[in-house]
C-alpha atoms as a PDB file:
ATOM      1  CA  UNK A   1      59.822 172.025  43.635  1.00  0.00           C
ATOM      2  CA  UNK A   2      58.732 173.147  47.039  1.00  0.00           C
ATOM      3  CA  UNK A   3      57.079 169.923  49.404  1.00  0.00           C
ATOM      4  CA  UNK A   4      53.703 170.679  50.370  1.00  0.00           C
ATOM      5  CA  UNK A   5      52.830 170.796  53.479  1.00  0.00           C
ATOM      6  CA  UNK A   6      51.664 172.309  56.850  1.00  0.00           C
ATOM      7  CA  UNK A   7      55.193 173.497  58.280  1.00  0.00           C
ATOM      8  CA  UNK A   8      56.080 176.741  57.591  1.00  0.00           C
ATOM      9  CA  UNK A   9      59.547 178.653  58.648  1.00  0.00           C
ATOM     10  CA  UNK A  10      59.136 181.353  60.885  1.00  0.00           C
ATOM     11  CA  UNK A  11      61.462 183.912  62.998  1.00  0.00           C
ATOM     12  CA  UNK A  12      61.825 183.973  66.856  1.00  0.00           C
ATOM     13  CA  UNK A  13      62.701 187.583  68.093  1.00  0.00           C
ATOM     14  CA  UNK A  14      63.504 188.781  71.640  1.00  0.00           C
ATOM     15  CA  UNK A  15      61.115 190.522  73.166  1.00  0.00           C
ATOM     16  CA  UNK A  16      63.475 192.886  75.279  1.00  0.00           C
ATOM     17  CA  UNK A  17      65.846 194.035  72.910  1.00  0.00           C
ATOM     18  CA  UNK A  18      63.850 193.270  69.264  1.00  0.00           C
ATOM     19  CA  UNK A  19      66.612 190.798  68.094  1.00  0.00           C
ATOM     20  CA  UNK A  20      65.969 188.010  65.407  1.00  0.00           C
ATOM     21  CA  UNK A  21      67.839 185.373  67.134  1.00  0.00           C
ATOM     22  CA  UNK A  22      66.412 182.192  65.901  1.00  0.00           C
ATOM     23  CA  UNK A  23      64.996 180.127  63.057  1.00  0.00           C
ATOM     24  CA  UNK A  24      62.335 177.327  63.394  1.00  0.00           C
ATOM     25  CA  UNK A  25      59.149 175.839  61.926  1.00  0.00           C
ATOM     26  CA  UNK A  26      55.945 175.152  63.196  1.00  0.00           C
ATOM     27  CA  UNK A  27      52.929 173.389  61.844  1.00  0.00           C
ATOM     28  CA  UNK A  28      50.402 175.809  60.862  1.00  0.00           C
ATOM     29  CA  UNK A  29      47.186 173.911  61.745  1.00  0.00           C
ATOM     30  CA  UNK A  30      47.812 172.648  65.191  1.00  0.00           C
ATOM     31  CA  UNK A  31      49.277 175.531  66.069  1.00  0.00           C
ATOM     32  CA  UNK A  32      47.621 178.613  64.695  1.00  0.00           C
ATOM     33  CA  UNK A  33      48.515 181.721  67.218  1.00  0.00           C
ATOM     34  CA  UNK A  34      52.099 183.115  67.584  1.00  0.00           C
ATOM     35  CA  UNK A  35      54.713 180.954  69.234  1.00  0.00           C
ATOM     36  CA  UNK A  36      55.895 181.740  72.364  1.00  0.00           C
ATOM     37  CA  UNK A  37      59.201 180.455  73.664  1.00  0.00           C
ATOM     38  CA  UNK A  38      61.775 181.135  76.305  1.00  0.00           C
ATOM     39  CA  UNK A  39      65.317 180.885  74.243  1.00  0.00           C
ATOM     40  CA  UNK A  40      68.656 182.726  75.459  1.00  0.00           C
ATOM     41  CA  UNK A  41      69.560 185.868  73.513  1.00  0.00           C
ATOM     42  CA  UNK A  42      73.503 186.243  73.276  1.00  0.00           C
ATOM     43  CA  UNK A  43      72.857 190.477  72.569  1.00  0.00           C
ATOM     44  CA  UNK A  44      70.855 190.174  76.475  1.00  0.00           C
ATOM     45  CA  UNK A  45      73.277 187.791  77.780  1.00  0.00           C
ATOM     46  CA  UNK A  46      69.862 186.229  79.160  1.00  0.00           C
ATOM     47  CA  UNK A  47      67.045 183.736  78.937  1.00  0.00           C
ATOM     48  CA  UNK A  48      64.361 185.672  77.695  1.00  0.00           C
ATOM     49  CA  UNK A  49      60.862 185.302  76.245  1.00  0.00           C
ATOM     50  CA  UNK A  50      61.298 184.540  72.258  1.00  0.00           C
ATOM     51  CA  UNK A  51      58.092 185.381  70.085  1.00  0.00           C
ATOM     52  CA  UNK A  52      57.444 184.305  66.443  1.00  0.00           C
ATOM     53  CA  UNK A  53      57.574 187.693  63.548  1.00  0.00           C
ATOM     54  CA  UNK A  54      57.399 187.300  60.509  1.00  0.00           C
END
């Protein structure tokens, strides 16, 4: 059975070339808009701005 809660798994893509690069969770209530991170992307070769897709 799935645990119950208010984490949920989401995506992180790269915002220059549209790659899926990572995989994280966030909690849902504190933090209800998209994530925003700055993560290196090994297709870039760069540290670039990550945002969360579904």
């Amino acid at each position: 059975m799935a645990a119950k809660g208010n984490r949920v798994l989401i995506y992180l893509s790269c915002t220059k070339c549209k790659a899926k690069n990572y995989v994280t969770t966030k909690n849902r209530v504190k933090t209800p808009q998209k994530l925003k991170l700055k993560k290196f992307c090994k297709y870039c070769k760069a540290h670039v701005e990550h945002v969360e897709v579904k």
